[in-house]
Protein backbone atom coordinates (compact mmCIF):
# COMPACT_ATOMS: atom_id res chain seq x y z
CA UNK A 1 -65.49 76.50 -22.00
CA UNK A 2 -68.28 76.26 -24.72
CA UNK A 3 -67.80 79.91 -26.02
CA UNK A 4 -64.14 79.14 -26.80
CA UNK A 5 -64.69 76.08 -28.73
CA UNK A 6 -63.55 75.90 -31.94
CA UNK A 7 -61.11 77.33 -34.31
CA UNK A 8 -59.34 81.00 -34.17
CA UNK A 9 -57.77 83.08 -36.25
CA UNK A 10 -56.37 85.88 -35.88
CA UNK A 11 -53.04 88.21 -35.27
CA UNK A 12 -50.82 89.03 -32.17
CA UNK A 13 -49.88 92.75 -32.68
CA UNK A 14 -47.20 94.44 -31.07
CA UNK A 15 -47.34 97.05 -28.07
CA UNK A 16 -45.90 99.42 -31.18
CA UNK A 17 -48.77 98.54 -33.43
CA UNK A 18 -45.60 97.80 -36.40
CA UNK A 19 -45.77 94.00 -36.40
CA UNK A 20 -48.48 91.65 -36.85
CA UNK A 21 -48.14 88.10 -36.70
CA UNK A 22 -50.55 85.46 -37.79
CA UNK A 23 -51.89 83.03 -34.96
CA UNK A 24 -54.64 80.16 -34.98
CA UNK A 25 -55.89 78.82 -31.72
CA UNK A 26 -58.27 75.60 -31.59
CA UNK A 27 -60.21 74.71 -28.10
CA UNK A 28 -61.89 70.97 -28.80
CA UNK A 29 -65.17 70.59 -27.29
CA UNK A 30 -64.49 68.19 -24.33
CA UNK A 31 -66.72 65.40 -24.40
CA UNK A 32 -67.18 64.54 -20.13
CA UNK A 33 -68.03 60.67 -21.13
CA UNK A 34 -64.39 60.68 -22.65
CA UNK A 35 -61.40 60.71 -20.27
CA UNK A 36 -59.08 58.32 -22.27
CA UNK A 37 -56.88 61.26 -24.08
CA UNK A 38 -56.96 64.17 -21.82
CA UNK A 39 -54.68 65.80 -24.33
CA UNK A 40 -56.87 65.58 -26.85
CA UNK A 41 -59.01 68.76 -25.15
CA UNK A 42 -56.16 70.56 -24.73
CA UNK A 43 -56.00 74.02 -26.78
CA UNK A 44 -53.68 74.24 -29.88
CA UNK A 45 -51.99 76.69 -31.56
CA UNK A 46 -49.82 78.18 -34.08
CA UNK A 47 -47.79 81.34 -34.82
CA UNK A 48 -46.81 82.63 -37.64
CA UNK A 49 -47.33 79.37 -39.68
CA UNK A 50 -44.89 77.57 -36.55
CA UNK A 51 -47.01 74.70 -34.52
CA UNK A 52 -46.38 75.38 -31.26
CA UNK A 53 -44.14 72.43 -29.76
CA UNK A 54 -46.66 71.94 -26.52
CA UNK A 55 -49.56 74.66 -25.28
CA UNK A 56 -50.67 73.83 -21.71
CA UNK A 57 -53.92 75.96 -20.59
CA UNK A 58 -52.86 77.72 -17.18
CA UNK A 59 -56.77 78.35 -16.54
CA UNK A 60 -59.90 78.40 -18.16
CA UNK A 61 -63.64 79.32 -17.81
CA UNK A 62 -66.78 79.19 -19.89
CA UNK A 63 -65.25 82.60 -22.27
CA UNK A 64 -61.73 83.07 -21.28
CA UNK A 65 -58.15 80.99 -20.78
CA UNK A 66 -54.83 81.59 -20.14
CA UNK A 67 -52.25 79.37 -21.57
CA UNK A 68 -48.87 79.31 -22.14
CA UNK A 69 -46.98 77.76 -25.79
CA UNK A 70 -43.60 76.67 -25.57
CA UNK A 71 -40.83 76.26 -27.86
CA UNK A 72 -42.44 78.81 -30.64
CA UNK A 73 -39.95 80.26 -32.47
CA UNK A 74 -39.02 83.93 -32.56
CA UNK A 75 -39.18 85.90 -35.58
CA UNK A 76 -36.84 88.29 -35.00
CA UNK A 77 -33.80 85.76 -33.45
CA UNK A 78 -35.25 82.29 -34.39
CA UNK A 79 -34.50 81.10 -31.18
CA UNK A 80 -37.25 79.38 -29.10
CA UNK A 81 -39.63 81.30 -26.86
CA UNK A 82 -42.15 81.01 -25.16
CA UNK A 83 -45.91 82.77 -25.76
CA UNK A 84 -48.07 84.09 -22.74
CA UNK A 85 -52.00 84.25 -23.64
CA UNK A 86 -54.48 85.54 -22.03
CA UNK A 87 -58.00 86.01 -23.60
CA UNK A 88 -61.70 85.90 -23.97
CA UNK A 89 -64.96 86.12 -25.95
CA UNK A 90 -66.21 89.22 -26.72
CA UNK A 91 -69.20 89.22 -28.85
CA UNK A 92 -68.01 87.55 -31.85
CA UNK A 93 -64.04 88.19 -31.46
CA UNK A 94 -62.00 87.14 -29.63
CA UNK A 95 -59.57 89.86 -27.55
CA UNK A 96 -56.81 89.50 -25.21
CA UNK A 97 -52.67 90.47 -24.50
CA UNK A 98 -49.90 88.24 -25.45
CA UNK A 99 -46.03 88.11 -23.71
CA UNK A 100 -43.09 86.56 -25.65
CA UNK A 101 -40.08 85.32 -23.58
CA UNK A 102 -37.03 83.79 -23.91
CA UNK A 103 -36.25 80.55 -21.86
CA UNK A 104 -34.74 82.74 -19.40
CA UNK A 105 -38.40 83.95 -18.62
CA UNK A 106 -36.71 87.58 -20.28
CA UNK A 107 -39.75 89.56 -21.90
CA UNK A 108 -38.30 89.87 -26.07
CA UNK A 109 -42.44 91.40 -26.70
CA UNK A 110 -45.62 91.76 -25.82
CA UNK A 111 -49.40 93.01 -27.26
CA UNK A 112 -52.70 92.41 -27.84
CA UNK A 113 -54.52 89.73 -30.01
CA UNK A 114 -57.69 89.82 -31.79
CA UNK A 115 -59.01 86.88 -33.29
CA UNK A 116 -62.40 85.66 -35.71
CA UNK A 117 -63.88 82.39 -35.19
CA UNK A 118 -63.52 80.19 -38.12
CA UNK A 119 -64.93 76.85 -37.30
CA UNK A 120 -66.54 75.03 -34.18
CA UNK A 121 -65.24 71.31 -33.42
């Protein structure tokens, strides 16, 4: 996953195009003579200023991943959700679709990200 490495930013906007949320998403370079912390290598994130309470990557390749945040809160109810990514590197951007859910796996949004680069780990 050496494309993703690094540090995102960027925004999830809405199907509607009227809301715009924040998001950062960091992929750590994993180091193979290092197996100590598997977590460690696993992606972060955060919405809307909210650290996302655990983000387990679903599945990943050298430009893309699809991972799943739990317990982000919503903006419009507060309640916890859960955030559905899937994206990859395109030139220097990064691109993909995002699904919100409730804990009742009920869709409360959806859209597509876009996303700058703003450090490699």
């Amino acid at each position: 996953m050496q494309l993703m490495t690094g540090t995102w930013n960027g925004a999830l906007i809405s199907d509607d195009g009227r809301l715009e949320t924040q998001f950062s998403l960091s992929q750590p370079v994993f180091d193979s003579g290092t197996f100590a912390d598997t977590g460690a290598f696993l992606p972060a994130m955060t919405i809307g200023g909210c650290t996302a309470a655990s983000v387990r990557l679903l599945d990943g390749a050298r430009s893309a991943l699809v991972a799943l945040a739990d317990a982000v809160p919503d903006p419009a109810s507060g309640s916890l959700a859960q955030v559905l990514l899937e994206v990859r590197v395109l030139g220097d951007c990064l691109v993909g679709h995002w699904l919100r859910r409730d804990a009742n796996g009920v869709k409360l949004s959806a859209g597509r990200l876009v996303a700058v680069r703003s450090s490699a780990i």
